[in-house]
PDB file of N, CA and C in Angstrom:
ATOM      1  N   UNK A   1      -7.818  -0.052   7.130  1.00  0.00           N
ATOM      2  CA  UNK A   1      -6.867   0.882   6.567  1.00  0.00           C
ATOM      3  C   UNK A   1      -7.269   1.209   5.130  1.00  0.00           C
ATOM      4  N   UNK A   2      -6.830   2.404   4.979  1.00  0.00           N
ATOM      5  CA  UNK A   2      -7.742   2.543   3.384  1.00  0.00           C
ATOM      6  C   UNK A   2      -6.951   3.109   2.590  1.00  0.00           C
ATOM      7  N   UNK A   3      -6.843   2.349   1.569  1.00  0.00           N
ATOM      8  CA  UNK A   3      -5.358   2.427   0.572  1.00  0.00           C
ATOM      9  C   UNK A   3      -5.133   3.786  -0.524  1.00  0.00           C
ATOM     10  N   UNK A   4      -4.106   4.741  -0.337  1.00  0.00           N
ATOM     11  CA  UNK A   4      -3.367   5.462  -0.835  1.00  0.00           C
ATOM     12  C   UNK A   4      -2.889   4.753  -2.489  1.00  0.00           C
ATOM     13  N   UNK A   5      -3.602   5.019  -3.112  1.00  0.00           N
ATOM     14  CA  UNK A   5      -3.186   5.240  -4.862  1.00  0.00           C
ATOM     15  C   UNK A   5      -1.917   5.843  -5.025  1.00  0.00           C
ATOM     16  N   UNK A   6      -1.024   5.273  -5.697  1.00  0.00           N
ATOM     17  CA  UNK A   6       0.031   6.421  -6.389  1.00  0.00           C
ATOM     18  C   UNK A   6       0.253   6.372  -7.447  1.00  0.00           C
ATOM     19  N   UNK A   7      -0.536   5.420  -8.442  1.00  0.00           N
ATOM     20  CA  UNK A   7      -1.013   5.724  -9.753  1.00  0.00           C
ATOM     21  C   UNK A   7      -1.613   7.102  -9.854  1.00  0.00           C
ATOM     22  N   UNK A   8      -0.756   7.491 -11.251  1.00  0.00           N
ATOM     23  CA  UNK A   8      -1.954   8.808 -11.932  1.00  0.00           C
ATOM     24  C   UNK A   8      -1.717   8.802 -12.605  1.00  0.00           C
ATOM     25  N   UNK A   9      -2.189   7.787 -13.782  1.00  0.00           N
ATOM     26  CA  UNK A   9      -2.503   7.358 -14.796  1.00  0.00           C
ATOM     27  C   UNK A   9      -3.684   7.077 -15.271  1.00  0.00           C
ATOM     28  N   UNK A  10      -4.024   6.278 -16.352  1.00  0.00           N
ATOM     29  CA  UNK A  10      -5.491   5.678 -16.136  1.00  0.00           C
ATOM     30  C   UNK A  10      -5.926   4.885 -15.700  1.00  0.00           C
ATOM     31  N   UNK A  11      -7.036   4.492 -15.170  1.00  0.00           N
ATOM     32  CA  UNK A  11      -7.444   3.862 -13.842  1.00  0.00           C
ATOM     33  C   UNK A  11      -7.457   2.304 -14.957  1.00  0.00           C
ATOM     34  N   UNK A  12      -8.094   2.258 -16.559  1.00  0.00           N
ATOM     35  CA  UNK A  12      -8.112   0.804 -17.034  1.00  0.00           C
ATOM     36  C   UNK A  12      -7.028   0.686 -18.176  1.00  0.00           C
ATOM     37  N   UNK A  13      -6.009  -0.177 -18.022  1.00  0.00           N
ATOM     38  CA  UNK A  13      -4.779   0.053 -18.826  1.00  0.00           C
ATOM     39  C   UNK A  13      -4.969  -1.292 -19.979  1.00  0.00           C
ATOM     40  N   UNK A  14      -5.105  -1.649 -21.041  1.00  0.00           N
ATOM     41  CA  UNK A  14      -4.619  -3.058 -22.024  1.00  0.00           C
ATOM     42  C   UNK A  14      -4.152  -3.577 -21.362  1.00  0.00           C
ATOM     43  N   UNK A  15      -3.736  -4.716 -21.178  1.00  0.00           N
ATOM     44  CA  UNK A  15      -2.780  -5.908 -20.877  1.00  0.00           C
ATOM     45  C   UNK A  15      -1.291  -5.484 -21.860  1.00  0.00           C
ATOM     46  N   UNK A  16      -1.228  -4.988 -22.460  1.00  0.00           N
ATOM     47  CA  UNK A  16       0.316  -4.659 -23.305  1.00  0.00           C
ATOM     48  C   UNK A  16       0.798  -3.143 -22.551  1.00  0.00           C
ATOM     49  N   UNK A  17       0.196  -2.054 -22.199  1.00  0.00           N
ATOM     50  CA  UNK A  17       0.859  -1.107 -21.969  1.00  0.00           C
ATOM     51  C   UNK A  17       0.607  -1.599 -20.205  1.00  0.00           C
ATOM     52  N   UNK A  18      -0.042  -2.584 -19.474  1.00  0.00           N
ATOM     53  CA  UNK A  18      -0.026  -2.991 -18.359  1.00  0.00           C
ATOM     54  C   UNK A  18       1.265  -3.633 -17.869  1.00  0.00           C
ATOM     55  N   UNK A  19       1.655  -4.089 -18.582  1.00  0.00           N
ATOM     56  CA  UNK A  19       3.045  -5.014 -18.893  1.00  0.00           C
ATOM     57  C   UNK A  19       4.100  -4.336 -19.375  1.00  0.00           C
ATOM     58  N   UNK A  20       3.926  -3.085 -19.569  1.00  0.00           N
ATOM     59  CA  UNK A  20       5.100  -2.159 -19.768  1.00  0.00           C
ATOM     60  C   UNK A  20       5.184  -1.433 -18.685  1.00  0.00           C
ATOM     61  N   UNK A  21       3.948  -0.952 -17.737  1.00  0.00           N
ATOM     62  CA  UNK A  21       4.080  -0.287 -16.903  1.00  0.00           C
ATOM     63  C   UNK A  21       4.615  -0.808 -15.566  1.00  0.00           C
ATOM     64  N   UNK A  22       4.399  -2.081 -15.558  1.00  0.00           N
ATOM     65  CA  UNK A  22       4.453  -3.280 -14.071  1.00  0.00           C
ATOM     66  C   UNK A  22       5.971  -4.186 -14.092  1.00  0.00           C
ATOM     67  N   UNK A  23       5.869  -4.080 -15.714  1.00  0.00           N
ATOM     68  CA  UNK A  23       7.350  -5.317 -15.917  1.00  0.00           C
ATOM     69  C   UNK A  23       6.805  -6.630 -15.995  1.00  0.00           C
ATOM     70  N   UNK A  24       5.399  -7.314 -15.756  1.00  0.00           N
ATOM     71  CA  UNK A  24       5.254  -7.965 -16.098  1.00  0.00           C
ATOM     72  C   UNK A  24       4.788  -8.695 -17.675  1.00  0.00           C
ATOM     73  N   UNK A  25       4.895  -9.554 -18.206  1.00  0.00           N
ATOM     74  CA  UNK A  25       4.984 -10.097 -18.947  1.00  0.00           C
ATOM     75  C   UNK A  25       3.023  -9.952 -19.712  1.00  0.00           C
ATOM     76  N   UNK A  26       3.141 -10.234 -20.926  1.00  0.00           N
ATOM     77  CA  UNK A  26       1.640 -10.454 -21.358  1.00  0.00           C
ATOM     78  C   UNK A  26       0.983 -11.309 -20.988  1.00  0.00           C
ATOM     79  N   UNK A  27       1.691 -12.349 -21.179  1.00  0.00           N
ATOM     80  CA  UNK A  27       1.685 -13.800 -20.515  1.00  0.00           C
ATOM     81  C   UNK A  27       1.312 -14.398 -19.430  1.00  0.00           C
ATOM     82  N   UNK A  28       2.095 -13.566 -18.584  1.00  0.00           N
ATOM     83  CA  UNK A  28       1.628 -13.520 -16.890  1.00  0.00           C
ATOM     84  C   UNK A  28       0.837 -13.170 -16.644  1.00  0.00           C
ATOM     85  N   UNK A  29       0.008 -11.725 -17.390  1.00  0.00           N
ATOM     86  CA  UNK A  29      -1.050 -11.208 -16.833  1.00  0.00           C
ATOM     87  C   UNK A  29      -2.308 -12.160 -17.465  1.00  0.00           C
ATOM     88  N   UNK A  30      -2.353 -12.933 -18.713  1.00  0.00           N
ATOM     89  CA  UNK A  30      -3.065 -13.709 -18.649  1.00  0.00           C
ATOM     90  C   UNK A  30      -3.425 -14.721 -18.094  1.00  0.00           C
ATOM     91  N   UNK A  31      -1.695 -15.000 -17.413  1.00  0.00           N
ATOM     92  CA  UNK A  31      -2.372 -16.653 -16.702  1.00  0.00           C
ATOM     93  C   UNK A  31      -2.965 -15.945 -15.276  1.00  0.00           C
ATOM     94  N   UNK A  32      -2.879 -15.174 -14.799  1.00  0.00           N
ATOM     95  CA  UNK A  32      -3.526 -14.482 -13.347  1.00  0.00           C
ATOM     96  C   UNK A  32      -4.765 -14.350 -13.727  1.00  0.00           C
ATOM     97  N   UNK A  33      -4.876 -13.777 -14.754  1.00  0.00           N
ATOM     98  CA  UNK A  33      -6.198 -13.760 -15.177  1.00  0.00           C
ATOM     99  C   UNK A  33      -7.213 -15.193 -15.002  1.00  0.00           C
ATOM    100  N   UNK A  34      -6.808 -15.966 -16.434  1.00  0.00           N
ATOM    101  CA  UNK A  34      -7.067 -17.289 -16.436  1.00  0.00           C
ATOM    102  C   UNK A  34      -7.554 -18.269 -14.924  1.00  0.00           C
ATOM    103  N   UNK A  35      -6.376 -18.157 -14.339  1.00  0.00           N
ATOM    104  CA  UNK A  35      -6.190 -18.708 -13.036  1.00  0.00           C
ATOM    105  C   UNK A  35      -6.946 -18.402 -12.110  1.00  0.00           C
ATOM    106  N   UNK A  36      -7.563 -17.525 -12.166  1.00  0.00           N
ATOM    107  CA  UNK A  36      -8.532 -16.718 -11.293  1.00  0.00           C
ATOM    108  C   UNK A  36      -7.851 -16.032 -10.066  1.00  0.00           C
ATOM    109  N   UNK A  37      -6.964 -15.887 -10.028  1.00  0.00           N
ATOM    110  CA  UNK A  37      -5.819 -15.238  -8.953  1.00  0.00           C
ATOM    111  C   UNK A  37      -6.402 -13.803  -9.171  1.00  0.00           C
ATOM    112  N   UNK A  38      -6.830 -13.144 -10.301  1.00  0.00           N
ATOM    113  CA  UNK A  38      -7.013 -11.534 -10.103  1.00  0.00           C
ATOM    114  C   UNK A  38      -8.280 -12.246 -10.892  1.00  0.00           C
ATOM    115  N   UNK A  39      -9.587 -11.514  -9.491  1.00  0.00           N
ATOM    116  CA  UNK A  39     -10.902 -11.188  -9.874  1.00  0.00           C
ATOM    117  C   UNK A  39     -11.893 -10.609 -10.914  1.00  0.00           C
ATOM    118  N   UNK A  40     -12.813 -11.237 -11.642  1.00  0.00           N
ATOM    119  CA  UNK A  40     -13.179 -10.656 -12.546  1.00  0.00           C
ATOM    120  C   UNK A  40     -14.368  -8.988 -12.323  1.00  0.00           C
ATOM    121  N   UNK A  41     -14.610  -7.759 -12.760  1.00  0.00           N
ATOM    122  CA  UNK A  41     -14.500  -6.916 -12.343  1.00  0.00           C
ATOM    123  C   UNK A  41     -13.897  -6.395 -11.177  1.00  0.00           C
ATOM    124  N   UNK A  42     -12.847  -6.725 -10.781  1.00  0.00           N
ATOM    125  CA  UNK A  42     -12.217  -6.161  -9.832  1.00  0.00           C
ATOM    126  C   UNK A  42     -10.489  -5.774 -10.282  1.00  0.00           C
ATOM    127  N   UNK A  43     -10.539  -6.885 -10.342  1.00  0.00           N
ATOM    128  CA  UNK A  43      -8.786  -6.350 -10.926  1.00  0.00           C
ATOM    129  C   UNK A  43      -8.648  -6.255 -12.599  1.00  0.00           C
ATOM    130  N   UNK A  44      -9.190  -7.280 -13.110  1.00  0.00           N
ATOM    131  CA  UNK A  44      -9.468  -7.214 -14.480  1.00  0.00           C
ATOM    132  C   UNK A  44     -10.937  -7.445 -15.458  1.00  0.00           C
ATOM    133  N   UNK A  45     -11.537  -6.274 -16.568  1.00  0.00           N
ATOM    134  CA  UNK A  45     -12.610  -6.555 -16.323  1.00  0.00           C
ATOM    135  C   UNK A  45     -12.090  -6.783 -18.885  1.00  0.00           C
ATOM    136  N   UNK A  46     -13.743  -6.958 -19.086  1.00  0.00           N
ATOM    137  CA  UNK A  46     -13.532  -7.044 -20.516  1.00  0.00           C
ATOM    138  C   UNK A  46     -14.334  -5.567 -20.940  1.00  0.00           C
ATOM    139  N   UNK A  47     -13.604  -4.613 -21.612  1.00  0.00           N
ATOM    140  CA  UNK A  47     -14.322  -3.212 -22.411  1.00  0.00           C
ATOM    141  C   UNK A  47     -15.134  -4.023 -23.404  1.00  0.00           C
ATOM    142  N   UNK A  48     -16.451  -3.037 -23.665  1.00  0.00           N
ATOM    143  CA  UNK A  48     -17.237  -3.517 -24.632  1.00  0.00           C
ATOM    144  C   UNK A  48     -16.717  -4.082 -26.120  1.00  0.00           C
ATOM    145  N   UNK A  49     -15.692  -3.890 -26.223  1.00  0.00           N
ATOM    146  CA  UNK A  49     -14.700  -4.354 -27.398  1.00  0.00           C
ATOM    147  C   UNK A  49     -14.346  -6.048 -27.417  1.00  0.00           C
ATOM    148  N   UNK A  50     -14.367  -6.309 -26.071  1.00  0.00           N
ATOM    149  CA  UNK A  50     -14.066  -7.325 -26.121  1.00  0.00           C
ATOM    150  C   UNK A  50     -12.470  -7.718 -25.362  1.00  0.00           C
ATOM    151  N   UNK A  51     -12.152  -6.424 -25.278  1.00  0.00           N
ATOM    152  CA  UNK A  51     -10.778  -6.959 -24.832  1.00  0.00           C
ATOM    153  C   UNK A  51      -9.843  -6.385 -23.142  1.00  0.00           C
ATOM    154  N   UNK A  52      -9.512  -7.511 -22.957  1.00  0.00           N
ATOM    155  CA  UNK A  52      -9.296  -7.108 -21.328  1.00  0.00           C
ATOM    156  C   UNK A  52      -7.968  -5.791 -20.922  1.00  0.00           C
ATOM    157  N   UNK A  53      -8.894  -5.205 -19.803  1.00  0.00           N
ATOM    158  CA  UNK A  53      -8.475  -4.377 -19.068  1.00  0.00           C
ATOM    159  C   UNK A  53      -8.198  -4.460 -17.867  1.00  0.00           C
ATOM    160  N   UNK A  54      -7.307  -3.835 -17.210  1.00  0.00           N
ATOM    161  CA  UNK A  54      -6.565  -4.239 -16.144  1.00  0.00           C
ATOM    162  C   UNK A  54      -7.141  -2.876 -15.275  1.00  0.00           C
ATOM    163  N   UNK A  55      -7.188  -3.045 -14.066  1.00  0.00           N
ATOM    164  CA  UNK A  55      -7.529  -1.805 -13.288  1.00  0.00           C
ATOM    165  C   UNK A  55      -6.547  -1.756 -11.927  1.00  0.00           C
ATOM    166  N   UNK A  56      -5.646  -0.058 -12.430  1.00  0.00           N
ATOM    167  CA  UNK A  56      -4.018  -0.158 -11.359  1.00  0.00           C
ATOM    168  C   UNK A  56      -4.646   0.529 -10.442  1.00  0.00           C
ATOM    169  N   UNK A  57      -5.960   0.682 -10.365  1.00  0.00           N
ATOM    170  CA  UNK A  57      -6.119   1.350  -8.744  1.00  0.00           C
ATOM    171  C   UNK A  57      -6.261  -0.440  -7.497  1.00  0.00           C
ATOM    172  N   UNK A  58      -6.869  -1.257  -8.275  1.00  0.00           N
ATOM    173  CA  UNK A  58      -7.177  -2.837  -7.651  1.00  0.00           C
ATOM    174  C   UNK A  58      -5.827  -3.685  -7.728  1.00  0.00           C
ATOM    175  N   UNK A  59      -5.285  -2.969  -8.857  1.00  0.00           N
ATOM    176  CA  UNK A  59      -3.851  -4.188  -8.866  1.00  0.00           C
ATOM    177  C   UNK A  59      -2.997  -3.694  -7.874  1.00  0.00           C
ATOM    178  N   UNK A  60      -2.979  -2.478  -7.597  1.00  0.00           N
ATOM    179  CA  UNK A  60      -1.965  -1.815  -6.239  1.00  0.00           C
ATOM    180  C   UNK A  60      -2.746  -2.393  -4.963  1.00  0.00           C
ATOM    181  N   UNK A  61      -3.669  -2.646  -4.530  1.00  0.00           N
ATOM    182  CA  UNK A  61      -4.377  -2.852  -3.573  1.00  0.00           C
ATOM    183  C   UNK A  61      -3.796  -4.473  -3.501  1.00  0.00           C
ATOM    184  N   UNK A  62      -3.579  -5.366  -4.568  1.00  0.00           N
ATOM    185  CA  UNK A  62      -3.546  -6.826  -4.399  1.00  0.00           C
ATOM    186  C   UNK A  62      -2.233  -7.006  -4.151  1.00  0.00           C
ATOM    187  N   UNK A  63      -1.265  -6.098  -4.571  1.00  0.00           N
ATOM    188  CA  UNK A  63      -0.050  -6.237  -4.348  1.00  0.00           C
ATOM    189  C   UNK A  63       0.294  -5.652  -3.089  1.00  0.00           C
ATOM    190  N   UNK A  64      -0.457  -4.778  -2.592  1.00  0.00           N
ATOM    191  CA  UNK A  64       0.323  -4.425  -1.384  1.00  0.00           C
ATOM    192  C   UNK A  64      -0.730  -5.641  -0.402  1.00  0.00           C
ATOM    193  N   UNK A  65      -1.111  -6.168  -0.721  1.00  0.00           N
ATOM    194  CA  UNK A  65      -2.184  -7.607   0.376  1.00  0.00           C
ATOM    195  C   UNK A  65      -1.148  -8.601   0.830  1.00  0.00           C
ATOM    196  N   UNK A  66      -1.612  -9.145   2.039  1.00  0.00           N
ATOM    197  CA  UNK A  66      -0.895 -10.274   2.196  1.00  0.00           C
ATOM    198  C   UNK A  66      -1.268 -11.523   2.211  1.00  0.00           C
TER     199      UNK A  66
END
């Protein structure tokens, strides 16, 4: 089955406006991170800056998983 986006936004969001958009916490998205629960280039990757990005086309895909 091949998953329908209904994001249309930007595909790599901060961890702070990620957490405004989801309701989750900063916090949370780090320990998923951390935890290895969300994949590195896949759900969350690091911009040449150094600082992590979240990707809502992969995070919709993990949430609708079972």
């Amino acid at each position: 089955m091949t998953h329908q986006t209904t994001w249309k936004g930007a595909k790599w969001l901060l961890i702070l406006k990620f957490a405004q958009e989801t309701g989750y916490t900063p916090k949370a998205v780090e320990q998923k991170i951390n935890s290895g629960k969300w994949p590195y280039g896949k759900i969350w990757r690091n911009s040449p800056d150094g600082r992590r990005q979240i990707n809502m086309v992969e995070y919709e895909k993990w949430v609708e998983s079972d």
